[in-house]
N, C-alpha and C. Protein backbone atom coordinates (compact mmCIF):
# COMPACT_ATOMS: atom_id res chain seq x y z
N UNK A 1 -106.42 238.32 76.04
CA UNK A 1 -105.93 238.02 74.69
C UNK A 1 -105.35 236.61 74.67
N UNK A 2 -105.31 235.97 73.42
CA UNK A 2 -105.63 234.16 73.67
C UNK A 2 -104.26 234.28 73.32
N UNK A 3 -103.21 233.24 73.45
CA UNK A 3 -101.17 233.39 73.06
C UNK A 3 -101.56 232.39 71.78
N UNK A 4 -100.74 233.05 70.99
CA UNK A 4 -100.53 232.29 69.73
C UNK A 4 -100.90 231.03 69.81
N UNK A 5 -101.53 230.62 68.16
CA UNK A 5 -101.22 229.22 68.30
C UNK A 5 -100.14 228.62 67.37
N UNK A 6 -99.81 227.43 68.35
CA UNK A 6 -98.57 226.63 67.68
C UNK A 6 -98.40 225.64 66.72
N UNK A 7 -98.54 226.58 65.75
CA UNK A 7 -98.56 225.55 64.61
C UNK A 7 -97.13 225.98 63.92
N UNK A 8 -96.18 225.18 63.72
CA UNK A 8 -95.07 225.76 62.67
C UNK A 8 -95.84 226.03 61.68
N UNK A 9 -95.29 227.04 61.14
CA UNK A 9 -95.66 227.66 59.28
C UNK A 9 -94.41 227.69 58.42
N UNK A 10 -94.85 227.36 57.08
CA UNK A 10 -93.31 226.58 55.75
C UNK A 10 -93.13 228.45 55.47
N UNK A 11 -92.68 228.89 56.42
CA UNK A 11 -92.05 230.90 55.78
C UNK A 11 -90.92 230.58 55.86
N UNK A 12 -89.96 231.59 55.30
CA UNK A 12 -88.91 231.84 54.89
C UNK A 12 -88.17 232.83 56.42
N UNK A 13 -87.29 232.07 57.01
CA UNK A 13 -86.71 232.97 58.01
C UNK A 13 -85.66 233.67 57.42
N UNK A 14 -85.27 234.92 57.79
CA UNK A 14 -83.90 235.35 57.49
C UNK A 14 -83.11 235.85 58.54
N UNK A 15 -81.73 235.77 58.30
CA UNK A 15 -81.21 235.90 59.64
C UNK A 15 -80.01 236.72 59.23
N UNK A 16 -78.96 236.85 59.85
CA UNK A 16 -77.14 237.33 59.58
C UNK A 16 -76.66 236.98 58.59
N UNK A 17 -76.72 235.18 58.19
CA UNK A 17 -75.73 234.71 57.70
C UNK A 17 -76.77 233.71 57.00
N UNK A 18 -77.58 232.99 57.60
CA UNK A 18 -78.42 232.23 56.73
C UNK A 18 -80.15 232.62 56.39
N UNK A 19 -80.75 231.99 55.32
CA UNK A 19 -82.39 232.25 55.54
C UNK A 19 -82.43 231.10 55.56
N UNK A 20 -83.53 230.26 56.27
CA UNK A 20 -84.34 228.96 56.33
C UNK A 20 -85.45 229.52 55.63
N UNK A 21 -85.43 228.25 54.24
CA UNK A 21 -86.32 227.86 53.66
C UNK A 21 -87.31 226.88 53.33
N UNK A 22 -88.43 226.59 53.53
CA UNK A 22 -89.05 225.28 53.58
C UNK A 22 -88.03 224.75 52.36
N UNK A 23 -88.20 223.26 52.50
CA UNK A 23 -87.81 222.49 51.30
C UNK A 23 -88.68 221.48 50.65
N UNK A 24 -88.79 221.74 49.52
CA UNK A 24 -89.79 220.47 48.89
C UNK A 24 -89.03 220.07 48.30
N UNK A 25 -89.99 219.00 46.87
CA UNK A 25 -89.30 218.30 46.45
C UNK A 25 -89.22 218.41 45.28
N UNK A 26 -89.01 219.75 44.72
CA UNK A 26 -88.50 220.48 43.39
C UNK A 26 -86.57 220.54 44.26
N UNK A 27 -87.00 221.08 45.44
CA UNK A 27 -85.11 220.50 46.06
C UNK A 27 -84.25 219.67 46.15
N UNK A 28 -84.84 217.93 45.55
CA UNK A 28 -84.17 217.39 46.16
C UNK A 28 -82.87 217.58 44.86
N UNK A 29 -83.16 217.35 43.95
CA UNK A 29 -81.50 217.40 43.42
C UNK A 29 -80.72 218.12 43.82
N UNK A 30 -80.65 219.14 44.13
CA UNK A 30 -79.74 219.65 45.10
C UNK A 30 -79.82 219.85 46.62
N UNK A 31 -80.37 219.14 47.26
CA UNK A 31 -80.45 218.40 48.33
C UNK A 31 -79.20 217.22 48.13
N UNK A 32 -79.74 215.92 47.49
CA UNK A 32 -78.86 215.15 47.06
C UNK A 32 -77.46 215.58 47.11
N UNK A 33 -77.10 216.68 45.84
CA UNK A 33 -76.01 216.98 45.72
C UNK A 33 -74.72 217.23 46.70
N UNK A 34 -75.62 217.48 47.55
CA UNK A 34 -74.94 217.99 48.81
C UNK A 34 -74.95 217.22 50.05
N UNK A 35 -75.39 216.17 49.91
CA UNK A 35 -76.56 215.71 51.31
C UNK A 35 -75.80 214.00 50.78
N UNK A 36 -74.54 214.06 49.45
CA UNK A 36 -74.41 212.56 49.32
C UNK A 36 -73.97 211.43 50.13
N UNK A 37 -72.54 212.33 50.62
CA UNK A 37 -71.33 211.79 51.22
C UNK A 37 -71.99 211.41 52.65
N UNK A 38 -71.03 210.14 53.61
CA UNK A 38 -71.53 210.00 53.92
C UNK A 38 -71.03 210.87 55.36
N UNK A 39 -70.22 211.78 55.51
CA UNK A 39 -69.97 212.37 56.66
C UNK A 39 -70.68 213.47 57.48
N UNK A 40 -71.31 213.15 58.33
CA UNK A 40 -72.25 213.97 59.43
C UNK A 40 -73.52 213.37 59.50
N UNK A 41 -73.75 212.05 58.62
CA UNK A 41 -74.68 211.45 59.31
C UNK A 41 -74.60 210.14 60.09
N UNK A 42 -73.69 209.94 60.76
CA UNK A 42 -73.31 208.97 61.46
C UNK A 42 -74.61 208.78 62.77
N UNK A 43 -74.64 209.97 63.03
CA UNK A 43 -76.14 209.92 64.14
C UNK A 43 -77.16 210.05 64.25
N UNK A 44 -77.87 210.29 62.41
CA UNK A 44 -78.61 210.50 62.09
C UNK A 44 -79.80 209.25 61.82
N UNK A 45 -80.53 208.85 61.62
CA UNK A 45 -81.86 208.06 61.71
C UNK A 45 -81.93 207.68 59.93
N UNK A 46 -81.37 208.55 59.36
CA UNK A 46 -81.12 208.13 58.02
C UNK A 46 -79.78 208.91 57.32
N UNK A 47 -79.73 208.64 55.96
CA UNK A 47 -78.48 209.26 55.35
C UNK A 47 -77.27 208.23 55.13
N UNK A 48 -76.65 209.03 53.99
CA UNK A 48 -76.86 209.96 53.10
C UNK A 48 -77.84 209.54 52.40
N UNK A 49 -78.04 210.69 51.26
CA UNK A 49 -79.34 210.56 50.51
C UNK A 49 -77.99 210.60 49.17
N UNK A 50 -78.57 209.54 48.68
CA UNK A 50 -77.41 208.87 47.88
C UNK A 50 -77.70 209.18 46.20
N UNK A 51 -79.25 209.77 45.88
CA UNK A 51 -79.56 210.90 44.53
C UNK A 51 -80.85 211.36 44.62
N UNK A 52 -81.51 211.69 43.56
CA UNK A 52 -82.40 212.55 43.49
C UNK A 52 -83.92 211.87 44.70
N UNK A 53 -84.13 210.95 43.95
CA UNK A 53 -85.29 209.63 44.52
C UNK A 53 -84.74 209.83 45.97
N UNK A 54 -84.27 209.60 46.82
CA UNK A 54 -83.66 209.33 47.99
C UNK A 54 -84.03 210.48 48.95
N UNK A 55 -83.44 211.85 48.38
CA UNK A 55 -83.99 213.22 48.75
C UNK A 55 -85.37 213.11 48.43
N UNK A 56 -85.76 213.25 47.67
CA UNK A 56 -87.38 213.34 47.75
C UNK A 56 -88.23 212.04 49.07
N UNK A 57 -87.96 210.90 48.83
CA UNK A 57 -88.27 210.26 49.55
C UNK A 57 -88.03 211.17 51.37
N UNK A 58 -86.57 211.63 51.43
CA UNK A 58 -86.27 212.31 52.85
C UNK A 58 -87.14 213.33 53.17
N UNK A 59 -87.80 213.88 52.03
CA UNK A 59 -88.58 215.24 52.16
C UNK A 59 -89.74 215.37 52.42
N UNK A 60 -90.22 213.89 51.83
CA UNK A 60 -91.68 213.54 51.70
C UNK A 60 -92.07 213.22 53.51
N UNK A 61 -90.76 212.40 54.15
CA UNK A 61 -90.96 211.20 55.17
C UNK A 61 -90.68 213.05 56.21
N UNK A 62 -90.48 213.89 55.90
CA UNK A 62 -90.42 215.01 57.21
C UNK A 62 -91.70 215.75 57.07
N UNK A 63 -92.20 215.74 55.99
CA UNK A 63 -93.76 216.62 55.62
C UNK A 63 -94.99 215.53 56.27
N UNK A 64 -94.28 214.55 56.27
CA UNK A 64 -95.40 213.57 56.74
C UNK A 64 -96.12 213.87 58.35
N UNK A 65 -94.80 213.96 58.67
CA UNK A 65 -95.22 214.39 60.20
C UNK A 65 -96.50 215.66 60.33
N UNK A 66 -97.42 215.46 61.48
CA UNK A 66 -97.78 216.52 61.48
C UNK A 66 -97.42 217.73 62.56
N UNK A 67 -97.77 218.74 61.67
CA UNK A 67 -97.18 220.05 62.42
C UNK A 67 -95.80 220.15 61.86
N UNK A 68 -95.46 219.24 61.35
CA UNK A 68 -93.49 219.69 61.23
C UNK A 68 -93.57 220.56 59.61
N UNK A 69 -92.11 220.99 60.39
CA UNK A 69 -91.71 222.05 59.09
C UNK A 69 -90.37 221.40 58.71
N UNK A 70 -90.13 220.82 57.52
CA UNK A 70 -88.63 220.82 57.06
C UNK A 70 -87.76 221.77 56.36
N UNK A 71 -86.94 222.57 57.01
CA UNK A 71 -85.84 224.01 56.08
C UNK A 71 -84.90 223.10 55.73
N UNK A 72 -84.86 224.28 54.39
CA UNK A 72 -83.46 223.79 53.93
C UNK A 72 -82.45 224.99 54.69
N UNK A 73 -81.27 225.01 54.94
CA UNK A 73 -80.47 226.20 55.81
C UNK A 73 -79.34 226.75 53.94
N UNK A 74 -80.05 227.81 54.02
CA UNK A 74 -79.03 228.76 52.97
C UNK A 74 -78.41 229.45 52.88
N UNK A 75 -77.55 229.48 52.44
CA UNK A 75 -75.70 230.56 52.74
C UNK A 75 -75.68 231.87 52.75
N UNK A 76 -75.64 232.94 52.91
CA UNK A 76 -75.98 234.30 52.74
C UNK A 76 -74.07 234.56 52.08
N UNK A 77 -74.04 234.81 51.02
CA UNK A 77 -74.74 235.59 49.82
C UNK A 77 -75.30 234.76 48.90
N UNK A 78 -74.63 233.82 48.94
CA UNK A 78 -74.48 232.81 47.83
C UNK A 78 -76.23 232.24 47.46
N UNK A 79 -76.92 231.58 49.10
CA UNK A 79 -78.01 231.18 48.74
C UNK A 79 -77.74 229.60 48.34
N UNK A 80 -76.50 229.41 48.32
CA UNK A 80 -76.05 227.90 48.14
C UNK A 80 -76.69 227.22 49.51
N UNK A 81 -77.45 225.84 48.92
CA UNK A 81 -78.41 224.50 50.43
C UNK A 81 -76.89 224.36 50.83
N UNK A 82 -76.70 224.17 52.32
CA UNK A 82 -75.67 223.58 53.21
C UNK A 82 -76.11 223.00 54.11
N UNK A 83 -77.60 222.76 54.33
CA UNK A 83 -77.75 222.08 55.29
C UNK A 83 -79.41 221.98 55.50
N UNK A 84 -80.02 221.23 56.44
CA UNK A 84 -81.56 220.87 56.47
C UNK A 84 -81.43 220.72 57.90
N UNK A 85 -82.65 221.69 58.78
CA UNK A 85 -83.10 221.37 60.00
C UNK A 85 -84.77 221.19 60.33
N UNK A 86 -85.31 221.31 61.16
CA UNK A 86 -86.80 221.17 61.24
C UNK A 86 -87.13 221.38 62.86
N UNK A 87 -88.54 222.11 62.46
CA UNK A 87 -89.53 221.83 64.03
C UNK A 87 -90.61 220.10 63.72
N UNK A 88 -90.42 220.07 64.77
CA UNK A 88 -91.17 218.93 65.10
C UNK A 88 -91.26 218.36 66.37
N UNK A 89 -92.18 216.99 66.37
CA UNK A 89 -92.57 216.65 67.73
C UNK A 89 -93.69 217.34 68.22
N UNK A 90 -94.30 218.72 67.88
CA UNK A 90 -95.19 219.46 68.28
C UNK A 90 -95.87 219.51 69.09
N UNK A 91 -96.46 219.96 70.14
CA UNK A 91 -97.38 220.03 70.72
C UNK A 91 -98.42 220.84 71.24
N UNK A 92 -99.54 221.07 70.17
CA UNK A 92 -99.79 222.92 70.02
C UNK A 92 -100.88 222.66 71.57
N UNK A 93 -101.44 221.89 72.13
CA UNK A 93 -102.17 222.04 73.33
C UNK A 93 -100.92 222.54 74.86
N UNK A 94 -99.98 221.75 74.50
CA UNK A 94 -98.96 222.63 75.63
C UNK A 94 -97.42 223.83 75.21
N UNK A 95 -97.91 223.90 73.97
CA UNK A 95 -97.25 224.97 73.53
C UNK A 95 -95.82 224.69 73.59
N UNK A 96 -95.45 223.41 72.79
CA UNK A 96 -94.14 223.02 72.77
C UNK A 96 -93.89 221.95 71.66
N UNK A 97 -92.29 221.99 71.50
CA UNK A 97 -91.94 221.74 69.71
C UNK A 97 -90.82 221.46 70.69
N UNK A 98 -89.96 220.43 69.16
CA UNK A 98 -89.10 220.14 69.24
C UNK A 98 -88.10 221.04 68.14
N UNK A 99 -86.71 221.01 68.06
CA UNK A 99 -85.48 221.42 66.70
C UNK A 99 -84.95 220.23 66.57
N UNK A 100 -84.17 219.61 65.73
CA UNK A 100 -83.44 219.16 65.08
C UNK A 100 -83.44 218.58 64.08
N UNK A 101 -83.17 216.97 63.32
CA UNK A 101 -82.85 216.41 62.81
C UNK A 101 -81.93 217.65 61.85
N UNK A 102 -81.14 218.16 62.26
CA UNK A 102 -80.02 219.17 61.79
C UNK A 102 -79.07 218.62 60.95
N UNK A 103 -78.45 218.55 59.81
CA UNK A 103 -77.70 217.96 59.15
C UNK A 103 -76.79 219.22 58.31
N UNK A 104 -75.54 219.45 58.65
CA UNK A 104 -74.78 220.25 57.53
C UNK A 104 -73.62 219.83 56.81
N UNK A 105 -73.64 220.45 55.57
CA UNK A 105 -72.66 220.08 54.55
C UNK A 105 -70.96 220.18 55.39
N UNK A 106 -70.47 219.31 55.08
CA UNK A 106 -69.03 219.42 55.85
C UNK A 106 -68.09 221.31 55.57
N UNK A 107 -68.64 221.62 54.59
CA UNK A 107 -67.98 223.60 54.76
C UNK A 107 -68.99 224.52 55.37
N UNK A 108 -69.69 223.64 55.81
CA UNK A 108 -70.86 224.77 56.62
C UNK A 108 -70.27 224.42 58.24
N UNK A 109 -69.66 223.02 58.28
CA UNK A 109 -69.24 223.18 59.95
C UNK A 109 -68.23 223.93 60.47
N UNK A 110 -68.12 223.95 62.14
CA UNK A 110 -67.53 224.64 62.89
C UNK A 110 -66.96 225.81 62.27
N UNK A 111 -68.61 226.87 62.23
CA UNK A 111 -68.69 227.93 61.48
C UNK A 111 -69.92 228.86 62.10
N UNK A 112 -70.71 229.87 61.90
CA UNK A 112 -71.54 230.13 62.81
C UNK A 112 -73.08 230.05 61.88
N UNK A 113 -72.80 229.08 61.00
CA UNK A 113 -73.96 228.14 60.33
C UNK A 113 -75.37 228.00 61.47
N UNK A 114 -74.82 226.91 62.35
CA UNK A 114 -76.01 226.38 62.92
C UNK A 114 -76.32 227.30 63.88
N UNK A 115 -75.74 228.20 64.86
CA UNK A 115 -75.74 229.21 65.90
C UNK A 115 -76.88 229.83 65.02
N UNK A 116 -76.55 230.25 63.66
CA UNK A 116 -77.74 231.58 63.18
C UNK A 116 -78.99 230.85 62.47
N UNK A 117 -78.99 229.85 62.82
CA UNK A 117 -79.88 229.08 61.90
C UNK A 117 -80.82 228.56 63.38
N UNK A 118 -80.10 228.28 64.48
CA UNK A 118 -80.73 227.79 65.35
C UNK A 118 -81.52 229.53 66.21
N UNK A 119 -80.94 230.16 65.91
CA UNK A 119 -81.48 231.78 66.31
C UNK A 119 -82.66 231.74 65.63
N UNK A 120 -82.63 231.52 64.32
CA UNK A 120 -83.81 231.69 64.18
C UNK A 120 -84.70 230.87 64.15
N UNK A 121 -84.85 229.99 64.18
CA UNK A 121 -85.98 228.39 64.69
C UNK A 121 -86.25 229.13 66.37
N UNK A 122 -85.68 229.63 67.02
CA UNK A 122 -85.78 229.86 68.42
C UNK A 122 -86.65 230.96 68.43
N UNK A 123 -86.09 232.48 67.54
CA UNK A 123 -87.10 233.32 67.82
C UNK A 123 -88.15 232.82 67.26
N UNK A 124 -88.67 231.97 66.17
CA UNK A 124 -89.98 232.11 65.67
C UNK A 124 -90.61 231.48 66.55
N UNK A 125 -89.92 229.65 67.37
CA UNK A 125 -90.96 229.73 68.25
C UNK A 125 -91.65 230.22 69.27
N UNK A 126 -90.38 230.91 69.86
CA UNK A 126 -90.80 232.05 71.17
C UNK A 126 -91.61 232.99 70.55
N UNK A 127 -90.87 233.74 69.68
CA UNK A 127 -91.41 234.89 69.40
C UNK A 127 -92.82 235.09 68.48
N UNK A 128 -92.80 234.43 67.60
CA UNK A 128 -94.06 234.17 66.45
C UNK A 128 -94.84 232.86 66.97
N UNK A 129 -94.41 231.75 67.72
CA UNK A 129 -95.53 230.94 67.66
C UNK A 129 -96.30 230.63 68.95
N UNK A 130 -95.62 231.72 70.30
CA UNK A 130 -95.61 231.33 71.66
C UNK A 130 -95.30 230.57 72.31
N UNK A 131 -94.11 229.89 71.62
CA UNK A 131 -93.87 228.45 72.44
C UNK A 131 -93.41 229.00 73.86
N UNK A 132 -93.80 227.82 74.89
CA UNK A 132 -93.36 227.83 76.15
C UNK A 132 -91.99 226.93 76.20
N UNK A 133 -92.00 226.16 75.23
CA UNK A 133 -90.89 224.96 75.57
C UNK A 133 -90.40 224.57 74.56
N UNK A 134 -88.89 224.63 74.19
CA UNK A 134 -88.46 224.02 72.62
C UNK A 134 -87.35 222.86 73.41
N UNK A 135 -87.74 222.22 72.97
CA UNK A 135 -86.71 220.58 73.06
C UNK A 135 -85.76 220.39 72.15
N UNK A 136 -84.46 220.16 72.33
CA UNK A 136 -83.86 219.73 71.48
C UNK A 136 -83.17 218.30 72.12
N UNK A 137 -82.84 216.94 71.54
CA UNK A 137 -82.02 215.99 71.57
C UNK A 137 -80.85 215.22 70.95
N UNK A 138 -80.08 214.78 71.16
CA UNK A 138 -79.30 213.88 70.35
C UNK A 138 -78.53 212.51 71.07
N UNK A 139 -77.70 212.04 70.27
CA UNK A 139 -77.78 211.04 70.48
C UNK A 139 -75.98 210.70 71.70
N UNK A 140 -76.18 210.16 72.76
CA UNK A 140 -75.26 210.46 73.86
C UNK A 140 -73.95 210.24 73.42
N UNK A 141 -73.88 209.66 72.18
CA UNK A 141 -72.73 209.17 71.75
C UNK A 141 -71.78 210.28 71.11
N UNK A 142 -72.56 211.18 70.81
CA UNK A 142 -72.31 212.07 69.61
C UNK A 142 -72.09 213.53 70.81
N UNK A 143 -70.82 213.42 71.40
CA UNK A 143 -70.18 214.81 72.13
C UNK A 143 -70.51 216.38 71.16
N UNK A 144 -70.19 216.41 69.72
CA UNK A 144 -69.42 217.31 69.29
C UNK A 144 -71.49 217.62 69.39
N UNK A 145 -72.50 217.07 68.87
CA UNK A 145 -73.34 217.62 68.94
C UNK A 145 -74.25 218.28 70.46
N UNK A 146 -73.95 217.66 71.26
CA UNK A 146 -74.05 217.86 72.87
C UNK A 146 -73.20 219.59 73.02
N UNK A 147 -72.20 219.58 72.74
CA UNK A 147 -71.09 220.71 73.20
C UNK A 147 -72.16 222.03 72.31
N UNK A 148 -72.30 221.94 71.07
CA UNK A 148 -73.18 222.58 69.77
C UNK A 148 -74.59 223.14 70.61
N UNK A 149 -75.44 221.91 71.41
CA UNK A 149 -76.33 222.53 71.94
C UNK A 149 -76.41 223.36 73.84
N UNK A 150 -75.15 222.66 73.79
CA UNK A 150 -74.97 223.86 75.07
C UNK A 150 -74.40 225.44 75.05
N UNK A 151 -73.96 225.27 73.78
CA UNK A 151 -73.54 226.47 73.46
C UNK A 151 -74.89 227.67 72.78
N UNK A 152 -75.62 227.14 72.82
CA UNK A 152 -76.93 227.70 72.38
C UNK A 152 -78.10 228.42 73.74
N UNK A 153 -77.09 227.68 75.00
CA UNK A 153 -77.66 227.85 76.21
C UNK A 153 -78.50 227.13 76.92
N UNK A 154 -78.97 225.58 75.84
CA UNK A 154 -79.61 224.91 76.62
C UNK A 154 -80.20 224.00 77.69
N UNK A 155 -80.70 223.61 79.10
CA UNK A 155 -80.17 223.13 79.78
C UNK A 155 -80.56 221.98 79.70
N UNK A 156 -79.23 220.79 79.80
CA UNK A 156 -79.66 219.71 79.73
C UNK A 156 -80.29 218.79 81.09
N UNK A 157 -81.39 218.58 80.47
CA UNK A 157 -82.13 217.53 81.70
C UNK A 157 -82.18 216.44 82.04
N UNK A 158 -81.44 215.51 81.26
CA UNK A 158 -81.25 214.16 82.03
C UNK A 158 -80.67 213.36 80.39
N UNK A 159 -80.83 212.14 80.51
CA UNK A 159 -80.39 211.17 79.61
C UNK A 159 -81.32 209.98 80.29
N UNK A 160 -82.14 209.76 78.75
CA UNK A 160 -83.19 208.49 78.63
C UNK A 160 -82.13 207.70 78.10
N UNK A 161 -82.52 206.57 79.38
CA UNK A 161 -81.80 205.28 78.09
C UNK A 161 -82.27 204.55 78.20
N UNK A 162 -81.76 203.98 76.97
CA UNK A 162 -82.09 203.03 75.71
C UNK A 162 -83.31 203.09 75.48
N UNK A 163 -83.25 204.70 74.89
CA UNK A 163 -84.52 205.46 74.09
C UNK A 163 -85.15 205.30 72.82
N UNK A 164 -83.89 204.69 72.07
CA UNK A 164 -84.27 204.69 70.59
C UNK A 164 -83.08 203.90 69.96
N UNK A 165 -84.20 203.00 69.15
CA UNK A 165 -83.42 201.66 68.43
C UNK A 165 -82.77 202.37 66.76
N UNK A 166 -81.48 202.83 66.69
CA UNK A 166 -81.26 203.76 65.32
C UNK A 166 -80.34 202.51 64.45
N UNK A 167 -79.65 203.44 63.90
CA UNK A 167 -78.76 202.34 63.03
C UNK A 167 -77.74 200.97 63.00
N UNK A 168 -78.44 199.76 62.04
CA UNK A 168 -77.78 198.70 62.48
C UNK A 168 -78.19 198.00 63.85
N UNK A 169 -79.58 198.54 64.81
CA UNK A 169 -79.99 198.06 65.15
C UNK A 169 -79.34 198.38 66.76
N UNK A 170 -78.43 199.63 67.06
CA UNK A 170 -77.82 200.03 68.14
C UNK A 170 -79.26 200.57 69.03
N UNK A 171 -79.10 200.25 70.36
CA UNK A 171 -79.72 200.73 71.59
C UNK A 171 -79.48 202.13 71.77
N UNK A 172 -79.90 203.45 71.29
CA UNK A 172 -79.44 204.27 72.25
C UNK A 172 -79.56 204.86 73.23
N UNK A 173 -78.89 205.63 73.96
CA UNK A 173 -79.15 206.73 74.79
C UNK A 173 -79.08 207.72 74.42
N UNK A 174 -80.45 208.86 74.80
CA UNK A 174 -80.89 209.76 74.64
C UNK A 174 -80.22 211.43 75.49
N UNK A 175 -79.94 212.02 75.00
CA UNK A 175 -79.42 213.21 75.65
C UNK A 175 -80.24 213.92 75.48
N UNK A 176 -81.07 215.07 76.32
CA UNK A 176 -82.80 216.00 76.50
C UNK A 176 -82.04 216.77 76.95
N UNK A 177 -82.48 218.22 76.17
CA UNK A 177 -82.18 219.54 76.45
C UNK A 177 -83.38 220.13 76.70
N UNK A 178 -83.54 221.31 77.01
CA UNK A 178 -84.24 222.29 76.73
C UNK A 178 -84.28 224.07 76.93
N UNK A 179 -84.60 224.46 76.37
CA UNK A 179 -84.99 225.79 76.81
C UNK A 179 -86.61 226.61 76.75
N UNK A 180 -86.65 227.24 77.74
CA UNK A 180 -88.36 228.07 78.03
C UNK A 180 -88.40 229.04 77.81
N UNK A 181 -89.14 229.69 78.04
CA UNK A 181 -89.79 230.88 77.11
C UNK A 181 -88.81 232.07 77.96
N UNK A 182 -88.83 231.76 79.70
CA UNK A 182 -88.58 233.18 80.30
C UNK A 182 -87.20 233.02 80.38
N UNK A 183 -86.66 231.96 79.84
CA UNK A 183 -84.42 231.86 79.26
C UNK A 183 -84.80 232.72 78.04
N UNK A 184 -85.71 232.85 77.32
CA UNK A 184 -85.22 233.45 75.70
C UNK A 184 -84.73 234.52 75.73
N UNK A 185 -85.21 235.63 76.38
CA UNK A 185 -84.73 237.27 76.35
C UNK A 185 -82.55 237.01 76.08
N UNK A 186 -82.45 236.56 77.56
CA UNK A 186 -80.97 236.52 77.70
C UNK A 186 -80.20 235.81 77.18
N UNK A 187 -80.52 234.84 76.22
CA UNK A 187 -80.04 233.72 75.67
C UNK A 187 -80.26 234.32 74.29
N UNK A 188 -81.53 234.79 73.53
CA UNK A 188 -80.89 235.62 72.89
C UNK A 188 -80.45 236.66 72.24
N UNK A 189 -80.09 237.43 73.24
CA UNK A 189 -78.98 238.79 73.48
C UNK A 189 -77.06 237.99 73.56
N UNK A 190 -77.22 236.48 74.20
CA UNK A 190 -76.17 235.98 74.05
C UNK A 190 -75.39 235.45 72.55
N UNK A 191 -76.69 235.11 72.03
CA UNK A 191 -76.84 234.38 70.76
C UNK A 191 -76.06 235.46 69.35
N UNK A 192 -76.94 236.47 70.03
CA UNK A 192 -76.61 237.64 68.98
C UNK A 192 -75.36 238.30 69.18
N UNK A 193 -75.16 238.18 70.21
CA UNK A 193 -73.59 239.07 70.49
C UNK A 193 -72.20 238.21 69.69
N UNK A 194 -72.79 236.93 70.14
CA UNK A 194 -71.82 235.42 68.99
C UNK A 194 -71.78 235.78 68.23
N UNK A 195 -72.81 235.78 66.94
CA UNK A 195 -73.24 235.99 65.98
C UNK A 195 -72.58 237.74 65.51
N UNK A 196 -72.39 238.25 66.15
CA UNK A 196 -72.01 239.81 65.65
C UNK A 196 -70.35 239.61 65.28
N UNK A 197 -69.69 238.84 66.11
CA UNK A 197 -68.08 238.41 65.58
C UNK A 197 -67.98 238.09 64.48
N UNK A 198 -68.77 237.67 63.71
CA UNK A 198 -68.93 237.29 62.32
C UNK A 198 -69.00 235.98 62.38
N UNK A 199 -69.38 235.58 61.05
CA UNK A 199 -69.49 234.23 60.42
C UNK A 199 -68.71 233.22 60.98
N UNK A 200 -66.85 233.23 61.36
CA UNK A 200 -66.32 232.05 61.55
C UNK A 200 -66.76 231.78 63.18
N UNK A 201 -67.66 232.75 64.00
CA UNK A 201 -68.16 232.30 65.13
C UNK A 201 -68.58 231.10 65.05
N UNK A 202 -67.97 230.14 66.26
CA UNK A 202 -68.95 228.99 66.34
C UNK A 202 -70.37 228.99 67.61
């Protein structure tokens, strides 16, 4: 029997606390809305998205990629956008993807927002798309996001530097995580047990 192939698909995940929803660009005004200010994108490659035009432009420039999926991350009950993550980087011949460009609204942080949001980007690739390998990175500067992905269980493998030329023209260094297919079982049974304390879990 042939293992899935890896293509992300724009479905609707649901989880505890959030569903990931593709986002287009009937979203961006409220994308925008939320996505103005400029706090939490300090490490980001772009941002804020400063109105409507801006979001769409952000939405257009993540669909572009191929293979990638851009979610919007939605609040359970409410359904209120707090945040935008994505697969990408893809690589459906070795059965491996990347997560991030993760961005949340400042009342969605140090909350168990990204934990259930990143649960589920994880089972679909393990579980629905066969990934062998999900990558995640950020940027070495940026601790609070480093601490975020170790707490997810992933192991970090080294630091590229002066990987990537980002804002204002800074050199950075690269921080490489990852996790494989035969970590998923126990990682997450860990994930979920977080996640069962309720919502203010981080």
């Amino acid at each position: 029997m042939s293992a899935p192939s890896l293509e992300p698909r724009p479905v609707e995940l649901h989880g505890s606390y959030v569903t990931l929803a593709p986002l287009r660009e009937k979203d961006a005004p409220e994308l925008a809305s939320v996505a103005c200010e400029p706090s939490g994108w300090d490490y980001m490659s772009r941002g804020p998205l400063v109105d409507a035009a801006d979001a769409r432009a952000y939405i257009a420039g993540a669909w572009s990629e191929r293979h990638a999926v851009l979610f919007g991350i939605r609040e359970h009950p409410s359904g209120r956008l707090v945040g935008v993550t994505r697969f990408f980087e893809v690589r459906p011949a070795h059965r491996g993807l990347e997560i991030g460009h993760t961005w949340l609204a400042p009342a969605a942080r140090r909350r168990a927002i990204n934990t259930a949001a990143k649960r589920l980007l994880l089972a679909e690739a393990f579980e629905s798309l066969g990934a062998l390998r999900v990558q995640m990175k950020t940027d070495a500067r940026n601790l609070a996001s480093q601490r975020a992905i170790e707490r997810l269980g992933a192991t970090k493998e080294g630091v590229l530097r002066q990987h990537m030329i980002v804002r204002e023209g800074y050199v950075r260094d690269t921080v490489m995580y990852s996790i494989v297919a035969d970590e998923w079982p126990a990682l997450r049974a860990r994930l979920d047990e977080r996640l069962a304390r309720g919502p203010q879990e981080t």
